[in-house]
PDB file of N, CA and C in Angstrom:
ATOM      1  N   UNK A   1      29.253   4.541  -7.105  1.00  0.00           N
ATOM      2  CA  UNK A   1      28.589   3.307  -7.470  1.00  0.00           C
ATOM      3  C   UNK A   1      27.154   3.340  -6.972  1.00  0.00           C
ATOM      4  N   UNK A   2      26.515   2.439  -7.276  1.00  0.00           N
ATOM      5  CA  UNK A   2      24.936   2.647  -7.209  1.00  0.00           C
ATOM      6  C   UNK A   2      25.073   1.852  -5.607  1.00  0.00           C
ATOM      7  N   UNK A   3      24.452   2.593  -5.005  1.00  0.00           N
ATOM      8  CA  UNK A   3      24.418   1.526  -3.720  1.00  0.00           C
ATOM      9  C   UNK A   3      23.318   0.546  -2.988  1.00  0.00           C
ATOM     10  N   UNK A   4      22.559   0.719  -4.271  1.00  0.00           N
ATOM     11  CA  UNK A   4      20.904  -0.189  -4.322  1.00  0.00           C
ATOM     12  C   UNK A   4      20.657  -0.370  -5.801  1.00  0.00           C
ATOM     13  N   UNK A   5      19.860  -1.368  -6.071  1.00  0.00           N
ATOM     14  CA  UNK A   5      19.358  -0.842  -7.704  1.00  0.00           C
ATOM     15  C   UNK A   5      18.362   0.443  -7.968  1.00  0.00           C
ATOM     16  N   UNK A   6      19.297   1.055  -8.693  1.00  0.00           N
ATOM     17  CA  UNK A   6      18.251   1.726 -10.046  1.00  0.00           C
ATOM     18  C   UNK A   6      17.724   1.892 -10.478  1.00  0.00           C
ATOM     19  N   UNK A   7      16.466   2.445 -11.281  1.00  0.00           N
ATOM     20  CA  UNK A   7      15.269   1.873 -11.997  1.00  0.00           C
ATOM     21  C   UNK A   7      16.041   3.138 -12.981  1.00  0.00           C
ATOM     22  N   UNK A   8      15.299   3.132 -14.597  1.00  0.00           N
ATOM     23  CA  UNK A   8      15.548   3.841 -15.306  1.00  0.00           C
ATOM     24  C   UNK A   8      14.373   5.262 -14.496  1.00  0.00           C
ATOM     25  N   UNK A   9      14.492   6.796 -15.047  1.00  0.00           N
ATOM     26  CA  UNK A   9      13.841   7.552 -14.678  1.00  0.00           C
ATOM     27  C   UNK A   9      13.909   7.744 -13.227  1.00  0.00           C
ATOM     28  N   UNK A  10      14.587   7.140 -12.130  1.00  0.00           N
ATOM     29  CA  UNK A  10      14.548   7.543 -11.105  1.00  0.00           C
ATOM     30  C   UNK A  10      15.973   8.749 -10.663  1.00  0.00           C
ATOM     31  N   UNK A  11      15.795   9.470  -9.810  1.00  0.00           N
ATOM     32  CA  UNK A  11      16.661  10.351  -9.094  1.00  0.00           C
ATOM     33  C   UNK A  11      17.822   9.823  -8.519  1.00  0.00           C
ATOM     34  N   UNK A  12      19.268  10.297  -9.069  1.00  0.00           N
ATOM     35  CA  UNK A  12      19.854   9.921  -8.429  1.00  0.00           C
ATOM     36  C   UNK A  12      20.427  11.123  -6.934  1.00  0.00           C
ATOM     37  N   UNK A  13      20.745  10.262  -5.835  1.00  0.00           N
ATOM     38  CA  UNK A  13      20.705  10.950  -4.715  1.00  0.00           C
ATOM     39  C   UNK A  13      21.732   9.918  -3.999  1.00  0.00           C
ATOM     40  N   UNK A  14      22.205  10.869  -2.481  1.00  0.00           N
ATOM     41  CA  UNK A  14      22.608  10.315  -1.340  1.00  0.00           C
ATOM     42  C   UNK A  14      22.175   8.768  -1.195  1.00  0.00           C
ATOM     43  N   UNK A  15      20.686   8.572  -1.333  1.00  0.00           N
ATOM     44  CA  UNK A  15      20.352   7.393  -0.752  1.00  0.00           C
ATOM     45  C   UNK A  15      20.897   6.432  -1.773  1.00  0.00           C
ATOM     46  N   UNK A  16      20.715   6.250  -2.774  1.00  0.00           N
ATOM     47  CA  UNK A  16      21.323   5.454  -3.659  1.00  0.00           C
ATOM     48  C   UNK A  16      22.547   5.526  -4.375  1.00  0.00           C
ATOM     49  N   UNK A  17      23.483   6.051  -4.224  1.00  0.00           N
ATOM     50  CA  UNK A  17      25.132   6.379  -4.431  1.00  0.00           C
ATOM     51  C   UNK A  17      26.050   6.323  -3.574  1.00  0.00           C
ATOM     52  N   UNK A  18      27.009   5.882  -3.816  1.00  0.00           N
ATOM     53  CA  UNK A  18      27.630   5.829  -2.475  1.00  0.00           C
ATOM     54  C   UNK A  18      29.272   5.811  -3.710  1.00  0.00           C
ATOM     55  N   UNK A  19      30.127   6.380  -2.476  1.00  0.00           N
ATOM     56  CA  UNK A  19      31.854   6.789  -3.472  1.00  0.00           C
ATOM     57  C   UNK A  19      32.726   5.395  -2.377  1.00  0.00           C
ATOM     58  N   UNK A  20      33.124   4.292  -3.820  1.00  0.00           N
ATOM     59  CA  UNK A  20      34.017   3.436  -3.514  1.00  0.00           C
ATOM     60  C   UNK A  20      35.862   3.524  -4.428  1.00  0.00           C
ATOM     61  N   UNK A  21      36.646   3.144  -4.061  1.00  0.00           N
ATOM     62  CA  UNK A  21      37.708   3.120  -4.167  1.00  0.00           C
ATOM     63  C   UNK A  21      38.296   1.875  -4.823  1.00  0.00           C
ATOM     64  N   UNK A  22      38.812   2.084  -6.183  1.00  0.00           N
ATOM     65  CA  UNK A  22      39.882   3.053  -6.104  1.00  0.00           C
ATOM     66  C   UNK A  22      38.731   3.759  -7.556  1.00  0.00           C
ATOM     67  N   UNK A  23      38.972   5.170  -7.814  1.00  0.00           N
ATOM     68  CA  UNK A  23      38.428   5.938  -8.114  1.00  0.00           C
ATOM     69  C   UNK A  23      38.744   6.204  -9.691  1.00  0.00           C
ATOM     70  N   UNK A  24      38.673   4.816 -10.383  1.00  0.00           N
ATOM     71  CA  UNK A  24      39.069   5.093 -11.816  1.00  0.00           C
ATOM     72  C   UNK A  24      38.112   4.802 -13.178  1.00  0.00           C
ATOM     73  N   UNK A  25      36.667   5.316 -12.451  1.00  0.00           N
ATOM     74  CA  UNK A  25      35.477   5.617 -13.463  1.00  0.00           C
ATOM     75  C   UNK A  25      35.453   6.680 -14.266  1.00  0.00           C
ATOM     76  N   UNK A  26      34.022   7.039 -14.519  1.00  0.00           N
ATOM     77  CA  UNK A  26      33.744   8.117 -15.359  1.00  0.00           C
ATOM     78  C   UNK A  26      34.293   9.302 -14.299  1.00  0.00           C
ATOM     79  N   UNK A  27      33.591   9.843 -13.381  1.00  0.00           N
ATOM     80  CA  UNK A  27      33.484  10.274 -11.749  1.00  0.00           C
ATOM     81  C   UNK A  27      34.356  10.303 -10.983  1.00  0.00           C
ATOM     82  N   UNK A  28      34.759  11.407 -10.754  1.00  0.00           N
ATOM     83  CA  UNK A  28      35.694  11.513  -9.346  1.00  0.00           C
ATOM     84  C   UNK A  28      34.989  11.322  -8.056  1.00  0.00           C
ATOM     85  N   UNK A  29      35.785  11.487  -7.009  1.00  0.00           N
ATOM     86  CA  UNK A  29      35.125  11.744  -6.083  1.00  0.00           C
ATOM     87  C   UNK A  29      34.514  12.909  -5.863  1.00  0.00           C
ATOM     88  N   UNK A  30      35.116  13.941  -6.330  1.00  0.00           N
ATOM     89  CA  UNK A  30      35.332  15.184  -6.803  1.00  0.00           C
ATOM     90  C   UNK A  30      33.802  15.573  -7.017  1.00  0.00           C
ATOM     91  N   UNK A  31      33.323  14.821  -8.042  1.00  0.00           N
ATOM     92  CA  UNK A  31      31.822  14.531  -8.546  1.00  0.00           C
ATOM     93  C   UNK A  31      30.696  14.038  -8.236  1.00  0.00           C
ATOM     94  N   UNK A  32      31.029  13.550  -6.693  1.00  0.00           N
ATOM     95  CA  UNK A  32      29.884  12.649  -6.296  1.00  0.00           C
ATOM     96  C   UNK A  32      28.667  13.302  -6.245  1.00  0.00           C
ATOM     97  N   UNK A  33      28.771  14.645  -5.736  1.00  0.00           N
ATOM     98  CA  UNK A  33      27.750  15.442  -5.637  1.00  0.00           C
ATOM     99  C   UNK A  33      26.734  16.105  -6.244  1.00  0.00           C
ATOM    100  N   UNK A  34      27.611  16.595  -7.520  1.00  0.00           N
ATOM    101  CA  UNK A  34      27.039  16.955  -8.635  1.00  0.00           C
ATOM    102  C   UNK A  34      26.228  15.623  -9.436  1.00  0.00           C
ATOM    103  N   UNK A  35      26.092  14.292  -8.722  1.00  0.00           N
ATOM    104  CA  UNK A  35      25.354  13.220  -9.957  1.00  0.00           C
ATOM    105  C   UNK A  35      23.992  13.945  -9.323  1.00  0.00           C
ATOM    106  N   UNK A  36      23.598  14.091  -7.964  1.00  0.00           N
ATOM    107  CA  UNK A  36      22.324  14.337  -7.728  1.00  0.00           C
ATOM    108  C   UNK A  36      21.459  15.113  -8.176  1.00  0.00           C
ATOM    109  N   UNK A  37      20.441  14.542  -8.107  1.00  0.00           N
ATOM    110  CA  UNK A  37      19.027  15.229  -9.234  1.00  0.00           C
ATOM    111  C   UNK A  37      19.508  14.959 -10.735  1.00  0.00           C
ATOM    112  N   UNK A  38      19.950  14.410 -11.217  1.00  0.00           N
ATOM    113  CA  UNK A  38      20.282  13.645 -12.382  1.00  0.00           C
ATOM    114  C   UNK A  38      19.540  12.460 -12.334  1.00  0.00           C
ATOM    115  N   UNK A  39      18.975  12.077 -13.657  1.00  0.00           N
ATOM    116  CA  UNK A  39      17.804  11.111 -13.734  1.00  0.00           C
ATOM    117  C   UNK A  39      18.755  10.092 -14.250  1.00  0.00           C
ATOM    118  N   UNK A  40      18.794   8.662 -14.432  1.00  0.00           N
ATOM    119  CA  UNK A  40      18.761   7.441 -14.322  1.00  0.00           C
ATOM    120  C   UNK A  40      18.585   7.494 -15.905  1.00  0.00           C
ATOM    121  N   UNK A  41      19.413   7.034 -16.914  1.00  0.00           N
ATOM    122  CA  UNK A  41      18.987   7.125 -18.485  1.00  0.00           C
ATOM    123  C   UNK A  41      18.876   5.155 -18.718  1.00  0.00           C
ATOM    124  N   UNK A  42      18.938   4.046 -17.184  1.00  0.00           N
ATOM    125  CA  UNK A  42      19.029   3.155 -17.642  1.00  0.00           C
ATOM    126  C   UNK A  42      18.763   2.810 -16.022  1.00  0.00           C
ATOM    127  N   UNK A  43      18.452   1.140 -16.304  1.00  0.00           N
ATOM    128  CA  UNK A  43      18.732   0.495 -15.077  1.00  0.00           C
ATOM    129  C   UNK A  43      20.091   0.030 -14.899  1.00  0.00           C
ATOM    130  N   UNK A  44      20.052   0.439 -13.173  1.00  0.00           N
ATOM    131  CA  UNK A  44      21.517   0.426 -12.707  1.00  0.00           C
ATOM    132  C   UNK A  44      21.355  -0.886 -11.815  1.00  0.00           C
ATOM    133  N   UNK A  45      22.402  -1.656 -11.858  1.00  0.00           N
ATOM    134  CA  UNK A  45      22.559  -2.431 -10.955  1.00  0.00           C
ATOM    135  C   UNK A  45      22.938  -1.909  -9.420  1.00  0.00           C
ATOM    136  N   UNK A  46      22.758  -2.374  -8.560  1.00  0.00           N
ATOM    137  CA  UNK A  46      23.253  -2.119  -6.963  1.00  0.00           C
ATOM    138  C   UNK A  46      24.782  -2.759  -7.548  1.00  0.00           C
ATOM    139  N   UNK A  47      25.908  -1.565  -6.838  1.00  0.00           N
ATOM    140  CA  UNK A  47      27.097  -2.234  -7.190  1.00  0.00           C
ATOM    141  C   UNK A  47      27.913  -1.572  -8.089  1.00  0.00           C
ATOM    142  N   UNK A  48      27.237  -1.333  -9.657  1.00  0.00           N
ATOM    143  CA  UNK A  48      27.482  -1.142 -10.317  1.00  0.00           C
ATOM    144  C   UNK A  48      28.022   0.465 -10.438  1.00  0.00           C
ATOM    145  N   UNK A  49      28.915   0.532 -11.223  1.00  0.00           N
ATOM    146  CA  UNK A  49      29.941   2.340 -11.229  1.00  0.00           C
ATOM    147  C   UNK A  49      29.168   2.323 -12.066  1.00  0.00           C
ATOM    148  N   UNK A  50      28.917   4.085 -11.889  1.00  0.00           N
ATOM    149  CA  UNK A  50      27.987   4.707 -12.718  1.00  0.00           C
ATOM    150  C   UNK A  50      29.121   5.207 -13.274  1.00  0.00           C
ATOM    151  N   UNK A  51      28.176   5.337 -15.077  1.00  0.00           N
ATOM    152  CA  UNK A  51      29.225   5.821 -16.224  1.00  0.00           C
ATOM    153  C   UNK A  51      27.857   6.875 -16.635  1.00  0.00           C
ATOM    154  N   UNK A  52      28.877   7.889 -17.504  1.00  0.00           N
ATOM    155  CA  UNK A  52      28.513   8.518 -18.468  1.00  0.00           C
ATOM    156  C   UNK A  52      27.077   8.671 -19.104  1.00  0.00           C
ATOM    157  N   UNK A  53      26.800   7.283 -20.072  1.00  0.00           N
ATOM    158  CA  UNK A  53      25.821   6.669 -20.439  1.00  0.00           C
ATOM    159  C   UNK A  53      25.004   6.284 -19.417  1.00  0.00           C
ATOM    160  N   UNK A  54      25.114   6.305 -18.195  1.00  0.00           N
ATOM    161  CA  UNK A  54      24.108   6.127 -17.368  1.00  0.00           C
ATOM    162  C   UNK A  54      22.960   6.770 -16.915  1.00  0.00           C
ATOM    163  N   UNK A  55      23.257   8.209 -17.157  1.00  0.00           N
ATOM    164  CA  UNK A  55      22.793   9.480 -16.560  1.00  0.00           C
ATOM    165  C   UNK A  55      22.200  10.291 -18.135  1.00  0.00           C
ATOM    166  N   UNK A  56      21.151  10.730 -17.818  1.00  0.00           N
ATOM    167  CA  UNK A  56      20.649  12.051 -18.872  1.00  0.00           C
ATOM    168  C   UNK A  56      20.825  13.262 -18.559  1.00  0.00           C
TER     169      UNK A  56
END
């Protein structure tokens, strides 16, 4: 989940992601790692599970 807001075009990373439970998104936990350095294809809410469509 986003653990701050988002901006579209920004990096996703450690500082802004964070893995909440129970684990039935796009994303495993499995995956948390691999979102980083993946750009932002939208604004994310703080909060909000990142999907699919979120990421470019």
């Amino acid at each position: 989940v986003a653990d701050k807001d988002i901006k579209k075009g920004e990096l996703l990373s450690g500082d802004n992601l964070w893995v909440k439970r129970p684990g039935n998104g796009d994303f495993s936990v499995n995956e948390y790692e691999s979102l980083f350095g993946k750009i932002a294809a939208c604004d994310i809410r703080k909060g909000a599970q990142i999907k699919k469509t979120d990421i470019e």
